[in-house]
Protein backbone atom coordinates (compact mmCIF):
# COMPACT_ATOMS: atom_id res chain seq x y z
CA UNK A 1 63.03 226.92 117.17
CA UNK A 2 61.53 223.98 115.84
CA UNK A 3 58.16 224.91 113.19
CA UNK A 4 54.92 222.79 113.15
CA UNK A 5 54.29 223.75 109.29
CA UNK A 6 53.52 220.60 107.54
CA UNK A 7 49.99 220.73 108.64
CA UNK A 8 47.10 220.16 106.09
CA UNK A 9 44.08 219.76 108.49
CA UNK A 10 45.64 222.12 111.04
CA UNK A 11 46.13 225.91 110.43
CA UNK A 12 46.93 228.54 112.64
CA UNK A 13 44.88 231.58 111.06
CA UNK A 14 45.94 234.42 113.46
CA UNK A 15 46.71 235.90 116.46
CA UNK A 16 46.08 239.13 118.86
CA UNK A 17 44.09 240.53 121.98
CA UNK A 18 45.15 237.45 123.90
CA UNK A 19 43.02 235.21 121.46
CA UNK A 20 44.36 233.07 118.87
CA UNK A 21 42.52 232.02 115.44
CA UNK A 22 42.68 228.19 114.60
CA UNK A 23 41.34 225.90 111.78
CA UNK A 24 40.91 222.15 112.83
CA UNK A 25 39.35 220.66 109.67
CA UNK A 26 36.85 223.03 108.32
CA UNK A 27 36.07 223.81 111.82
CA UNK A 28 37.21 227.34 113.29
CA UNK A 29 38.27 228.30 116.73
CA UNK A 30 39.03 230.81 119.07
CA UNK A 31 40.77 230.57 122.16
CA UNK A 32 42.91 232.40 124.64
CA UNK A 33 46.71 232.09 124.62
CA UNK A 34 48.65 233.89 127.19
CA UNK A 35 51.61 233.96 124.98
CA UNK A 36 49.54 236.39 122.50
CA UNK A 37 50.10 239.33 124.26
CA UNK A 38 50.12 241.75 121.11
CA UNK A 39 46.87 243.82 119.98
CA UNK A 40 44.21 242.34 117.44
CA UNK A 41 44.54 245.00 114.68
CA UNK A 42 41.48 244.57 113.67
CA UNK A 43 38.27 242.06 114.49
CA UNK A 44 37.18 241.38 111.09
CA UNK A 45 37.62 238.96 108.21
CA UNK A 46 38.54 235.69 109.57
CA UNK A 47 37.72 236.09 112.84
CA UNK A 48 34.25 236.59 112.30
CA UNK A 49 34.05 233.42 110.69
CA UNK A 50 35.04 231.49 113.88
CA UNK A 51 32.36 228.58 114.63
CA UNK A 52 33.35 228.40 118.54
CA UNK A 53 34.57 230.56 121.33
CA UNK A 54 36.23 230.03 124.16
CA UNK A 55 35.87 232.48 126.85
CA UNK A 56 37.47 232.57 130.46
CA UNK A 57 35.77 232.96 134.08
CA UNK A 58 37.70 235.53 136.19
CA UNK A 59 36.97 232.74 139.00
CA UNK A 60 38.73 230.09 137.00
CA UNK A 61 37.90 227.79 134.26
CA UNK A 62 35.67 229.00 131.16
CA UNK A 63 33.66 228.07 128.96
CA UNK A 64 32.75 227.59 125.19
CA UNK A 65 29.98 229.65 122.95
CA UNK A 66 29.26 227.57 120.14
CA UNK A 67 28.19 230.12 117.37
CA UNK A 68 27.90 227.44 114.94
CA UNK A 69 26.14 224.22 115.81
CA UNK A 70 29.22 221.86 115.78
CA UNK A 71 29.66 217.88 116.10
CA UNK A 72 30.63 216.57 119.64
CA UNK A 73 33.99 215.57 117.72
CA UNK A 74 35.75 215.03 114.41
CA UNK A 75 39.20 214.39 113.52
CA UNK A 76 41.96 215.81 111.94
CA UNK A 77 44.99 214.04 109.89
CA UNK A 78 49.03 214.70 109.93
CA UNK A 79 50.88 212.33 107.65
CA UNK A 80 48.87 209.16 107.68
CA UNK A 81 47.86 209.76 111.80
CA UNK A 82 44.32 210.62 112.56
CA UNK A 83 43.14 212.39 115.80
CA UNK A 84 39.53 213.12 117.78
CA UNK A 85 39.42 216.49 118.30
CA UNK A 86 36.49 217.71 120.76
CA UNK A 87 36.29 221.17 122.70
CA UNK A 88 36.98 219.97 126.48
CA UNK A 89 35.79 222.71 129.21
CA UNK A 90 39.41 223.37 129.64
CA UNK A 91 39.46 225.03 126.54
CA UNK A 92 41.69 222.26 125.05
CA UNK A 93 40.61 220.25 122.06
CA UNK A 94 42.69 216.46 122.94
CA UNK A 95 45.65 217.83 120.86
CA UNK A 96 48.72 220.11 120.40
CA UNK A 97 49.71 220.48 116.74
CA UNK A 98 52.85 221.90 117.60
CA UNK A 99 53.56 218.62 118.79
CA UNK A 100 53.90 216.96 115.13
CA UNK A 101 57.61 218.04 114.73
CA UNK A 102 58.16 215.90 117.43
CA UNK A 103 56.24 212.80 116.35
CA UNK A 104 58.22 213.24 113.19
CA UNK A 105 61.25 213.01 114.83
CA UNK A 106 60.19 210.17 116.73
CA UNK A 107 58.97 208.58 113.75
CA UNK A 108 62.18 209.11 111.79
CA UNK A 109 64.28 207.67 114.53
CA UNK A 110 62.52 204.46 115.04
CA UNK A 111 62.16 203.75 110.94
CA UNK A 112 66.23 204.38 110.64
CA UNK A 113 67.19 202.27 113.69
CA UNK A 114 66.90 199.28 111.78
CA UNK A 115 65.94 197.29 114.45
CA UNK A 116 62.97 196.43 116.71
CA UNK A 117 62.22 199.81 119.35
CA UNK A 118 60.47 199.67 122.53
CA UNK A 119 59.17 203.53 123.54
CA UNK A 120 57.76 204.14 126.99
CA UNK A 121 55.07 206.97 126.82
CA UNK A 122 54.76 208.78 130.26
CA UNK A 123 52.03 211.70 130.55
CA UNK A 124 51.15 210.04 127.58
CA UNK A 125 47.94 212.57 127.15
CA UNK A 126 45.24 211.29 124.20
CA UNK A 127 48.20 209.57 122.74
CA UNK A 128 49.88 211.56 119.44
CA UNK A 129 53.38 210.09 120.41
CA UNK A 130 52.06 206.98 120.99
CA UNK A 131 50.34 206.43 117.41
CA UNK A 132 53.25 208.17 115.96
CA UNK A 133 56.14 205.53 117.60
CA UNK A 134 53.31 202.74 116.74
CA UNK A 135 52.69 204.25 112.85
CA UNK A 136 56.58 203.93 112.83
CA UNK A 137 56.75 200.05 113.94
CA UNK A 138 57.80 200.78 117.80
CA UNK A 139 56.18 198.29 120.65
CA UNK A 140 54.75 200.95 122.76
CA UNK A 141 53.60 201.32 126.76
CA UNK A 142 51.12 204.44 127.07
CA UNK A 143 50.86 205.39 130.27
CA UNK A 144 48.88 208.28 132.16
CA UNK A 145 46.87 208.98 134.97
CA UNK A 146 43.54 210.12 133.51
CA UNK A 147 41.05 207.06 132.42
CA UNK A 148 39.51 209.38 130.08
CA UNK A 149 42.47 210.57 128.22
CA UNK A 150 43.71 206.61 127.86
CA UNK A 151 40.90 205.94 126.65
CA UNK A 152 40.97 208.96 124.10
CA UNK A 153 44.31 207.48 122.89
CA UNK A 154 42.84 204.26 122.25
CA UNK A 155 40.75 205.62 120.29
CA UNK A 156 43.40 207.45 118.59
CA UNK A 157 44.99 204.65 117.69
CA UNK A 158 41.64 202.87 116.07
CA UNK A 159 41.43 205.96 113.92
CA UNK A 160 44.93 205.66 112.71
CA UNK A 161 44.29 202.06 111.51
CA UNK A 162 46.69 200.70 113.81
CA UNK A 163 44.85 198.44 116.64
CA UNK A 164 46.99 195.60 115.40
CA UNK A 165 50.47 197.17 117.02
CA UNK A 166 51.68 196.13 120.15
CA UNK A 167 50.29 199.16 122.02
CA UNK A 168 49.75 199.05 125.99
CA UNK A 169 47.82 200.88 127.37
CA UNK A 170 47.99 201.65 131.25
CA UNK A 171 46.27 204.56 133.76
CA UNK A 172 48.58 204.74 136.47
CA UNK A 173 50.58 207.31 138.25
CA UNK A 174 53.64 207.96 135.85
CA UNK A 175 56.34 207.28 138.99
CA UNK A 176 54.58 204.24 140.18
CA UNK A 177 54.79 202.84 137.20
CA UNK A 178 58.19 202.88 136.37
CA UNK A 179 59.08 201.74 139.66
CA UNK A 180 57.42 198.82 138.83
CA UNK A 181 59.09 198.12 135.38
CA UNK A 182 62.31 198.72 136.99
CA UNK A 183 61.38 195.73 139.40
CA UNK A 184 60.17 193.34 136.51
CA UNK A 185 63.40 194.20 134.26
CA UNK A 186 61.76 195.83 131.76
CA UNK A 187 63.68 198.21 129.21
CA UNK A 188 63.18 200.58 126.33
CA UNK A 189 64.87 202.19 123.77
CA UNK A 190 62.95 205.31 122.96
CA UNK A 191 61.25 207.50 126.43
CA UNK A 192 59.00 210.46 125.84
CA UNK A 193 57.56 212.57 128.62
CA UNK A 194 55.54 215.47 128.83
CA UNK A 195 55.11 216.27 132.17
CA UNK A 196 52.74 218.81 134.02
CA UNK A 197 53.42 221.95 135.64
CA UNK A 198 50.91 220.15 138.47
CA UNK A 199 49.34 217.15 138.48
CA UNK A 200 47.78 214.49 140.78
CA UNK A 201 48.22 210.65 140.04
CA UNK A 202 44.96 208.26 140.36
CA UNK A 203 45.37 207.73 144.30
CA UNK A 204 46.08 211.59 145.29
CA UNK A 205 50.24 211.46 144.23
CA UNK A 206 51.38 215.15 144.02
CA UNK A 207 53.34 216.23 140.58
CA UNK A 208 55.58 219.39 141.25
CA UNK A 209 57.14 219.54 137.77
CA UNK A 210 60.35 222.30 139.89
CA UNK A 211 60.38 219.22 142.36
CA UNK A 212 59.84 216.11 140.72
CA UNK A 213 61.14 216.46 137.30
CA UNK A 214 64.62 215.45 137.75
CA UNK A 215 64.46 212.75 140.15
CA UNK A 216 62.03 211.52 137.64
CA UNK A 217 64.63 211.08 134.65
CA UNK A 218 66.72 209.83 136.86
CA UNK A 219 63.99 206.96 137.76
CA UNK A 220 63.86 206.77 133.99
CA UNK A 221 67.07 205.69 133.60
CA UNK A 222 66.48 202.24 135.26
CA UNK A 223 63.97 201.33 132.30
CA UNK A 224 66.47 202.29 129.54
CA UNK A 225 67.95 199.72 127.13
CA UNK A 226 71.41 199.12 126.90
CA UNK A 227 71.79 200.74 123.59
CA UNK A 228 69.02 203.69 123.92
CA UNK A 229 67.93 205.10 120.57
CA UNK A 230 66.52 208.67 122.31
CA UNK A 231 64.88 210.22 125.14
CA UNK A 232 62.42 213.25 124.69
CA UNK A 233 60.70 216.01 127.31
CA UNK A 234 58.48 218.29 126.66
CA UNK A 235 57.35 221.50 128.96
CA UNK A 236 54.70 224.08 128.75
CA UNK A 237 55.40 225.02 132.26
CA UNK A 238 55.99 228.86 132.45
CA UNK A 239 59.67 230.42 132.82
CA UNK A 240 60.98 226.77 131.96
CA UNK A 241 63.88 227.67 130.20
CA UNK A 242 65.65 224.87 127.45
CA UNK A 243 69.14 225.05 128.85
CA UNK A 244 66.79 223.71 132.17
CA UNK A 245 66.08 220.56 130.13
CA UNK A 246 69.40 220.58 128.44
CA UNK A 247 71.38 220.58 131.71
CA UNK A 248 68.94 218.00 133.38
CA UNK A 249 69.43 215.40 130.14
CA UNK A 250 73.33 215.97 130.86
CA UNK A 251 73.55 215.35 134.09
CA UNK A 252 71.81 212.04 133.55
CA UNK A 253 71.21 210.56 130.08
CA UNK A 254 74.24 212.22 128.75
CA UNK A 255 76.44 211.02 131.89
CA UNK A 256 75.64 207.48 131.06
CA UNK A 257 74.93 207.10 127.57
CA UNK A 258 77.41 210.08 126.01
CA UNK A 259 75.08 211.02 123.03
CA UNK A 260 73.76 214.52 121.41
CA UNK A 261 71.74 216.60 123.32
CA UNK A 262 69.58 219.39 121.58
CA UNK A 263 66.97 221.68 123.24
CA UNK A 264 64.70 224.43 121.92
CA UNK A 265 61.53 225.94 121.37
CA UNK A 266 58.32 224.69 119.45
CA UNK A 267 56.16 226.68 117.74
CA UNK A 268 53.71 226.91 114.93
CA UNK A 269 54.19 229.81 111.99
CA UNK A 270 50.65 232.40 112.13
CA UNK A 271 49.34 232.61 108.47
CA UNK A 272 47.76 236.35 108.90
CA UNK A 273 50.79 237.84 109.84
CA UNK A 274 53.66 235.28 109.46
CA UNK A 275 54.88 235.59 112.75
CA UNK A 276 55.82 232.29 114.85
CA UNK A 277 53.87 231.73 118.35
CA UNK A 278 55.89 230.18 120.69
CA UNK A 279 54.38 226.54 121.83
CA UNK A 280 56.27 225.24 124.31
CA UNK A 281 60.22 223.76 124.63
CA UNK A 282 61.49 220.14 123.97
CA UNK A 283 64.94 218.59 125.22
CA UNK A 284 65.43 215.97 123.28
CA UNK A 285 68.74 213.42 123.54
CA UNK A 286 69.85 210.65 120.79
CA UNK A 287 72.18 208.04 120.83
């Protein structure tokens, strides 16, 4: 498993009862994880201090009690990146920590290629990839469905100082898309995808992650530069196992391009307890 721990601004304070403790700046919140399925001990201490809730409908949905008067956003930092954070009424706040493991991967990988990286962001989200591979000197196309979130991740990117990288960004169903590139002749050396259980593109185009997923790398594969530098998925989708990822990168990226393959978990160490909670999976490949 692969640790988010090098957070400063981030800290997951603890876990139980379904509910999960989190400090995002010197803001405190609680929301529901259904990988938490151990007890709460005991409902004191920290977690009285929490400045939001957020608290599920049995019809679907939820929403937030703000126990503390809080701004509409702030940000948060990891290494020199700087992210919006804003309780959404899908109890999300426009970022997964866990996720900075990855962008320092990414960002490792395009600083030691010692040359000039194109990455192609797909389900691209508010954008931490995308101001990572940019951070790291990587031309980057951002590209996902939802106007608001592209418009998050531009705004991501005027935090981080970095407006003046070659940074596209496009709304667009994901498949589309690439369809298109692969008509214009347009390659990249670095993809990252983090595709949806379910989704629907801009015009109504169904996303069945059991259906679409691989025909979708293998789509990917017409966009890739000669000499590839990496490709990386990530999944929250339930009962997605790595070795899923790790046979789907074989059977395409690794048929063509030989290469390493690794796959795993993600997660993010609890400080109350010092157990790990499990954040999702990555399959990541690497010339």
């Amino acid at each position: 498993m692969l640790l988010s721990d090098e957070w400063k601004d981030y800290e997951l304070i603890d876990t139980g009862g379904g509910e999960k403790l989190e400090r995002w700046g010197k803001y405190i919140l609680r929301r529901p994880d259904p990988q938490i399925i151990w007890p709460l001990k005991e409902e004191s201490g920290p977690w009285k201090k929490a400045d939001a809730r957020y608290y599920r409908s049995q019809s679907g949905g939820g929403k937030w009690e703000f126990i503390k008067k809080l701004p509409e956003r702030w940000s948060v930092s990891y290494d020199k990146l700087s992210f919006h954070i804003e309780p959404t009424g899908f109890k999300h706040t426009g970022l997964f920590p866990e996720q900075a493991v990855n962008w320092k991967w990414i960002m490792e990988k395009i600083r030691t290629s010692g040359k000039q990286i194109s990455v192609l962001n797909l389900f691209a989200y508010t954008g931490g990839a995308t101001v990572a591979a940019a951070s790291a000197g990587a031309e980057v196309c951002h590209v996902d469905a939802a106007k608001g979130m592209v418009a998050w991740a531009k705004e991501n990117l005027a935090l981080s100082g970095l407006v003046d990288r070659p940074v596209r960004f496009i709304t667009d169903d994901v498949i589309k898309f690439v369809q298109r590139e692969q008509r214009r002749g347009k390659k990249y050396h670095g993809i990252i995808m983090d595709p949806p259980s379910y989704g629907r593109g801009p015009k109504g185009e169904i996303w069945k992650i059991e259906d679409s997923l691989y025909g979708f790398i293998e789509e990917c594969l017409g966009v890739m530069a000669d000499e590839p530098l990496f490709f990386l998925i990530n999944s929250y989708t339930t009962g997605f196992s790595p070795t899923v990822l790790s046979n789907m990168l074989k059977l395409t990226v690794g048929n063509r391009y030989g290469g390493k393959i690794t796959c795993g978990e993600v997660g993010i160490p609890v400080t109350a307890t010092g157990l790990i909670l499990p954040c999702g999976i990555y399959g990541r490949w690497e010339s």
